[in-house]
C-alpha atoms as a PDB file:
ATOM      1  CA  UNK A   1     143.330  91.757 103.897  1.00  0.00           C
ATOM      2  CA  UNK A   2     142.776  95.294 102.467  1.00  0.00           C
ATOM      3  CA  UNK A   3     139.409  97.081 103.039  1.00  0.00           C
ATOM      4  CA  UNK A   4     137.267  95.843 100.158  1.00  0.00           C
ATOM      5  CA  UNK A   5     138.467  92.265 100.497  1.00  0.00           C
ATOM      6  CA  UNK A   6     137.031  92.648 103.937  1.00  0.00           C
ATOM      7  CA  UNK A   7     134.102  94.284 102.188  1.00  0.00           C
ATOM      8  CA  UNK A   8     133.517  91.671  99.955  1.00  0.00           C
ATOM      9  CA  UNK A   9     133.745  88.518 102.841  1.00  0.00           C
ATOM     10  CA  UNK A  10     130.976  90.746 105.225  1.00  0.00           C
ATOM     11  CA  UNK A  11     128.594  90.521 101.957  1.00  0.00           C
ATOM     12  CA  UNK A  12     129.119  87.392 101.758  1.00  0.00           C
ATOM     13  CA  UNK A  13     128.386  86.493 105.311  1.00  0.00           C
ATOM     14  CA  UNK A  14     125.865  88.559 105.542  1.00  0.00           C
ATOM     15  CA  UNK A  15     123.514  87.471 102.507  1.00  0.00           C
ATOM     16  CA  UNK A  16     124.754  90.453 100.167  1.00  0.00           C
ATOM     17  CA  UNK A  17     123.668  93.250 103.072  1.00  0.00           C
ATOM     18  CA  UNK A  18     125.180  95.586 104.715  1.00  0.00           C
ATOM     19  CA  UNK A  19     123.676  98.378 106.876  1.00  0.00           C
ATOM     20  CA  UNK A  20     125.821 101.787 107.608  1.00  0.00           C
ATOM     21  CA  UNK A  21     124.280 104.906 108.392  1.00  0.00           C
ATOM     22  CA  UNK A  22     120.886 103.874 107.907  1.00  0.00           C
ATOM     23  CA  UNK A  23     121.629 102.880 103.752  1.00  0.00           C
ATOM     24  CA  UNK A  24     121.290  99.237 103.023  1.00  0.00           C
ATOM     25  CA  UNK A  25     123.824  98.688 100.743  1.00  0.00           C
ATOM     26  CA  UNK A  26     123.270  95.319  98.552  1.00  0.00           C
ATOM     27  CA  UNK A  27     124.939  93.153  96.096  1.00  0.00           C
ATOM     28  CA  UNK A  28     123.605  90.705  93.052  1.00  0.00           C
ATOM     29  CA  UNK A  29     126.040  88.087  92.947  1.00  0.00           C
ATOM     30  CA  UNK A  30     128.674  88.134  89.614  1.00  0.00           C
ATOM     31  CA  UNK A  31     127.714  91.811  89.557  1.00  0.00           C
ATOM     32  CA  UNK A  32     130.190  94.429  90.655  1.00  0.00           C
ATOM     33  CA  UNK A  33     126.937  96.791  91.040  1.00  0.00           C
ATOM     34  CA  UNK A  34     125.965  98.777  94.268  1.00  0.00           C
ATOM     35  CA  UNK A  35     122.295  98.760  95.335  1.00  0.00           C
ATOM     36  CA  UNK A  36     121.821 101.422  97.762  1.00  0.00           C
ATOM     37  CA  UNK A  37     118.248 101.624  99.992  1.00  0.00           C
ATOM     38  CA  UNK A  38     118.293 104.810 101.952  1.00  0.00           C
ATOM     39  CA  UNK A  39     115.427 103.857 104.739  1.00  0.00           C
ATOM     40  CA  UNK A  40     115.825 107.771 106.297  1.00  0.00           C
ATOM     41  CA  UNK A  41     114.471 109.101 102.688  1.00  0.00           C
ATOM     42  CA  UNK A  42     113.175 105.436 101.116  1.00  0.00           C
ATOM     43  CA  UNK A  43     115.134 105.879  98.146  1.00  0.00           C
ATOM     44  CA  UNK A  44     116.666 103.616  95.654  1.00  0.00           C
ATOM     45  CA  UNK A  45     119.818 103.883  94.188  1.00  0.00           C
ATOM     46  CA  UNK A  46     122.321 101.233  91.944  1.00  0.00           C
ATOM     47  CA  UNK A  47     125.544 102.474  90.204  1.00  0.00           C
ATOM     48  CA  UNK A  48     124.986 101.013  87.043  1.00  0.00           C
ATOM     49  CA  UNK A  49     125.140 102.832  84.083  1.00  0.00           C
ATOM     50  CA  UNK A  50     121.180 101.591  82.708  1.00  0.00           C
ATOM     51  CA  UNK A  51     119.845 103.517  86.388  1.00  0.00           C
ATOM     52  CA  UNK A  52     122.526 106.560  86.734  1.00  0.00           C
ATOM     53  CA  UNK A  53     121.980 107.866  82.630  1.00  0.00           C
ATOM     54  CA  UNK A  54     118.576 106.635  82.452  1.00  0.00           C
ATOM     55  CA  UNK A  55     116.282 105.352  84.667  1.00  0.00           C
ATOM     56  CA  UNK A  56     117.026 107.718  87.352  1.00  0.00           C
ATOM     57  CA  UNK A  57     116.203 110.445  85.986  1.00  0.00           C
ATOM     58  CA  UNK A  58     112.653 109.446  84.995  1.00  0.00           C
ATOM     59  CA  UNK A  59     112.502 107.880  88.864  1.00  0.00           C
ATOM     60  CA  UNK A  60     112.407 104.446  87.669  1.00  0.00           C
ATOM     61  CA  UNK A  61     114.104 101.344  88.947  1.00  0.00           C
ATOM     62  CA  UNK A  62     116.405  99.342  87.217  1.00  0.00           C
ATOM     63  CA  UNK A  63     116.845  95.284  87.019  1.00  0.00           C
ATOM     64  CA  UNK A  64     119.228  94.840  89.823  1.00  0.00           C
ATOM     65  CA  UNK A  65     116.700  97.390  92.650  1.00  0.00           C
ATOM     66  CA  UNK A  66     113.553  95.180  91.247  1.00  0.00           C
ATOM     67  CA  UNK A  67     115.659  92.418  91.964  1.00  0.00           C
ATOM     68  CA  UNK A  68     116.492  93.149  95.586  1.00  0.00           C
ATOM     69  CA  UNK A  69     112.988  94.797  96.216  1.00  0.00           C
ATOM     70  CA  UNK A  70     112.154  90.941  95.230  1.00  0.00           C
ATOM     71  CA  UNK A  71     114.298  89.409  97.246  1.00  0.00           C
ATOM     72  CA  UNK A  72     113.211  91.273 100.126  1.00  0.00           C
ATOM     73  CA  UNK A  73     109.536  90.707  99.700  1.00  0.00           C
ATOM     74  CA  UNK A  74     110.125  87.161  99.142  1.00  0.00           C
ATOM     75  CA  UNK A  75     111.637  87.172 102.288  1.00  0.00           C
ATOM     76  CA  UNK A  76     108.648  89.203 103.865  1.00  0.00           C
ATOM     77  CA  UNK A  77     106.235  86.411 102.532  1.00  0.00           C
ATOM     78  CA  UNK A  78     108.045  83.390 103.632  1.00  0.00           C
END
């Protein structure tokens, strides 16, 4: 099993997170995109090319963070 195979089954066991070094790092199903929460600094990040050539740089979040950021309050509420 090489290391992102082994990647890919924790994010699947795990709901799509993974916690290292206090980043959450998530993943949309079908999408190859990373959705990184840093909780030290509360940022946002996703490497997909909408967020790193635009939306970053006004400090806006793409589709796939408001996704998660919905999923998690979701969560929260339930």
């Amino acid at each position: 099993m090489t290391n992102q195979q082994l990647f890919e089954k924790v994010m699947e066991v795990f709901d799509g997170v993974v916690i290292e070094d206090d980043v959450e790092i998530h993943r949309i199903d079908g999408k190859n995109y990373k959705i990184q929460y840093d909780t030290l600094r509360r940022e946002w990040s996703c490497n997909c090319p909408n967020y790193m050539f635009r939306m970053r740089k006004r400090g806006l979040d793409c589709k796939h963070i408001k996704e998660i950021k919905r999923k998690k309050f979701e969560l929260l509420i339930n």
